[in-house]
Protein backbone atom coordinates (compact mmCIF):
# COMPACT_ATOMS: atom_id res chain seq x y z
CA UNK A 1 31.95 -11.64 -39.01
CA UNK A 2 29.25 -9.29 -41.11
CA UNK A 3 27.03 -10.82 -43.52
CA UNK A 4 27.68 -11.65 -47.21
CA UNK A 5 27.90 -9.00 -49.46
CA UNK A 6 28.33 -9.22 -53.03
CA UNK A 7 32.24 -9.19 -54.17
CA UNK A 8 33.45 -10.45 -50.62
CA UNK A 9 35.74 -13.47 -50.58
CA UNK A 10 35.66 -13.79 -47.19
CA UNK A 11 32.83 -16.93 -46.56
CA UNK A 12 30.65 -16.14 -43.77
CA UNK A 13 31.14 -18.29 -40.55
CA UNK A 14 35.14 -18.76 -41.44
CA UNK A 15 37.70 -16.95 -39.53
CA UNK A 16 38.58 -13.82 -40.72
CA UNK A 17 42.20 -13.15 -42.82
CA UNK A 18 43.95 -10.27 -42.03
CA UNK A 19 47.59 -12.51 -41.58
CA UNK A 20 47.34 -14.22 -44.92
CA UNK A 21 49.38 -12.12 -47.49
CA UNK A 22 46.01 -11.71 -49.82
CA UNK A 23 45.58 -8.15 -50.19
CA UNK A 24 41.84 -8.92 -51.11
CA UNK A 25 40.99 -10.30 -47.49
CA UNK A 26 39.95 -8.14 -44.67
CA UNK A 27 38.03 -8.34 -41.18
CA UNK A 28 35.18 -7.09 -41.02
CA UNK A 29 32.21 -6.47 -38.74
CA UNK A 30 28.58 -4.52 -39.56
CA UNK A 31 28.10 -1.29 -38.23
CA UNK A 32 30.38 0.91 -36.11
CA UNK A 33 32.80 -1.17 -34.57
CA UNK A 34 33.64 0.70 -31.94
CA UNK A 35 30.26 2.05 -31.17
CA UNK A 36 29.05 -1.95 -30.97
CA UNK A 37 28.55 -3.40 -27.26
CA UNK A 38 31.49 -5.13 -26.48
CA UNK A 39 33.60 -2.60 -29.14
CA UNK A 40 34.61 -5.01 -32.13
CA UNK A 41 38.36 -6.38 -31.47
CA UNK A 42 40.48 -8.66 -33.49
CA UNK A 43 42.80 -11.08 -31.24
CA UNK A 44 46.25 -12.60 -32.32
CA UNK A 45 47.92 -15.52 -30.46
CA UNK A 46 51.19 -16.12 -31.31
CA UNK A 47 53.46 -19.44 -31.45
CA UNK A 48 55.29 -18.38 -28.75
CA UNK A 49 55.96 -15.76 -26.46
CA UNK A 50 57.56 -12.49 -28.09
CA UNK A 51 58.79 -8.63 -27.19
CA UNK A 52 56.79 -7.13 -29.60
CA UNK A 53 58.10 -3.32 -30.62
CA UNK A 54 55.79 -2.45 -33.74
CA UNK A 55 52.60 -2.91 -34.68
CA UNK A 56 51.22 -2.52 -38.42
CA UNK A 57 47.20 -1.49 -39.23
CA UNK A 58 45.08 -0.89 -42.36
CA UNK A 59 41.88 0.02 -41.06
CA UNK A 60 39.90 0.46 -43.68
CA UNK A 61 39.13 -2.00 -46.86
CA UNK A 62 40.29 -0.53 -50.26
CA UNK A 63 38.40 -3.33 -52.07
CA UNK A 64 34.77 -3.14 -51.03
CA UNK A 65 34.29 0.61 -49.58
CA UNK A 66 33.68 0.59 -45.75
CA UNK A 67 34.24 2.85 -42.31
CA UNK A 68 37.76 3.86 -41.61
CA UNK A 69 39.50 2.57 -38.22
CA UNK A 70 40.76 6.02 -37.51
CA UNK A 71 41.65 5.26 -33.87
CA UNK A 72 42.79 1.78 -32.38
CA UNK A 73 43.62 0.51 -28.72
CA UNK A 74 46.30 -2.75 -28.87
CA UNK A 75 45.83 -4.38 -25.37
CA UNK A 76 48.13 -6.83 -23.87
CA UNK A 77 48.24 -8.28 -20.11
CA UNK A 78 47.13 -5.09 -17.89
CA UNK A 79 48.76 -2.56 -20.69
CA UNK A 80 47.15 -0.52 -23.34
CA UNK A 81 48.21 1.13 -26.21
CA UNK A 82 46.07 3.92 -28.27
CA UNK A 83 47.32 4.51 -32.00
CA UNK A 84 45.19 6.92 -34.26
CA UNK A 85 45.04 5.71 -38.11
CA UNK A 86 44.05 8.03 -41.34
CA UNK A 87 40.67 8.93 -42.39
CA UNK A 88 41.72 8.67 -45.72
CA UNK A 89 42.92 5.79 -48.25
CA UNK A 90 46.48 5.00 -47.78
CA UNK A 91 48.52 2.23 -49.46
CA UNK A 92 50.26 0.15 -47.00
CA UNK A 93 49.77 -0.90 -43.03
CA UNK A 94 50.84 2.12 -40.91
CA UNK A 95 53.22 1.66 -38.45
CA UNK A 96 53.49 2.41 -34.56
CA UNK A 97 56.22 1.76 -32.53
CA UNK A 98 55.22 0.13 -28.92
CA UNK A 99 57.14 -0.08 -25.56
CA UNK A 100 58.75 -3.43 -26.16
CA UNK A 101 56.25 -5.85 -24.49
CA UNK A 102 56.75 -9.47 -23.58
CA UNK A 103 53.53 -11.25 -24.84
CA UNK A 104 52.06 -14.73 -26.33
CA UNK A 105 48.70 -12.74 -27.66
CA UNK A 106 47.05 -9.39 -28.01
CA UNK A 107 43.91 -7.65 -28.62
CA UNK A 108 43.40 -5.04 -31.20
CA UNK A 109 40.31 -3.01 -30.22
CA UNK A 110 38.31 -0.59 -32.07
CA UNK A 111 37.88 2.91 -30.61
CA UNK A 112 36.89 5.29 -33.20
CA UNK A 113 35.76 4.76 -37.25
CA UNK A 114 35.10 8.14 -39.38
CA UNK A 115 32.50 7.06 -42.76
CA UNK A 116 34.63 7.87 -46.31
CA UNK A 117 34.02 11.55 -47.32
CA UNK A 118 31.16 11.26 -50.17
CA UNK A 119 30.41 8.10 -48.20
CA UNK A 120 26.51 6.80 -47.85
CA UNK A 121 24.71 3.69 -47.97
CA UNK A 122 25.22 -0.18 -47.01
CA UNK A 123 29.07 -0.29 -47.56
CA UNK A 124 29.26 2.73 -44.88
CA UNK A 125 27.47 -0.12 -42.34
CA UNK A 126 30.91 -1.94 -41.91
CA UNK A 127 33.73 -1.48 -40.48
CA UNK A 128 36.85 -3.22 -41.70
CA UNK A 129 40.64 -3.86 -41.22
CA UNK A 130 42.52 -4.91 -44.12
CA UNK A 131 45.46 -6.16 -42.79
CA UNK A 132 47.94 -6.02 -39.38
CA UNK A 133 51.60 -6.83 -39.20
CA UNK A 134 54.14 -6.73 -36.08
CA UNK A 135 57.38 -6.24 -35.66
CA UNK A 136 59.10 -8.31 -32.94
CA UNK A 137 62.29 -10.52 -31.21
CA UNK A 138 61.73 -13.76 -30.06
């Protein structure tokens, strides 16, 4: 979790929200997320065991300005899955279709974050994902 930064509504020490409907919550970490030792990874446990066939990313915050996720990794048991996301603001979660895969919880793993063009300062010191969504059959 990255320090407190004015406008955040995210209270340091908390888990983060990035399953919680509010658009104005993200997960975020300081620096490069990828580039950190271990790489910066959000994981999801689920209720029960699923066959997951989508998985849904913003990597980037639209509220508080911030390093684009422009390439992911979602790793479950021994598999791995590499998805590459914009570099530029987009509206919704993007979407990525995965072999269906049996699973109770997964890893989302940063690989790669690109700064915002025109982008400089403390806000280009975080990397952030807004929100993730799957798509799956119980």
């Amino acid at each position: 979790m990255s320090r407190w930064l004015p406008g955040d509504l995210e209270i340091p020490g908390q888990l983060p929200a990035v399953i919680d409907g509010n658009q104005r919550t993200s997960w975020h970490c300081d620096g490069d997320g990828a580039r950190l030792r271990p790489a910066q990874s959000v994981t999801v446990f689920f209720t029960r065991t699923v066959t997951l066939t989508e998985v849904g990313v913003r990597g980037y915050d639209p509220f508080r300005p911030c390093r684009f996720v422009t390439m992911m990794a979602m790793v479950t048991g021994s598999a791995a899955y590499q998805f590459y996301l914009p570099a530029a603001p987009y509206p919704a979660l993007r979407w990525f279709r995965v072999p269906d895969v049996r699973t109770d919880h997964l890893r989302l793993v940063v690989l790669r974050t690109t700064v915002p063009p025109g982008g400089h300062g403390l806000s280009c010191g975080r990397t952030a994902i807004a929100k993730i969504g799957f798509a799956a059959r119980t």
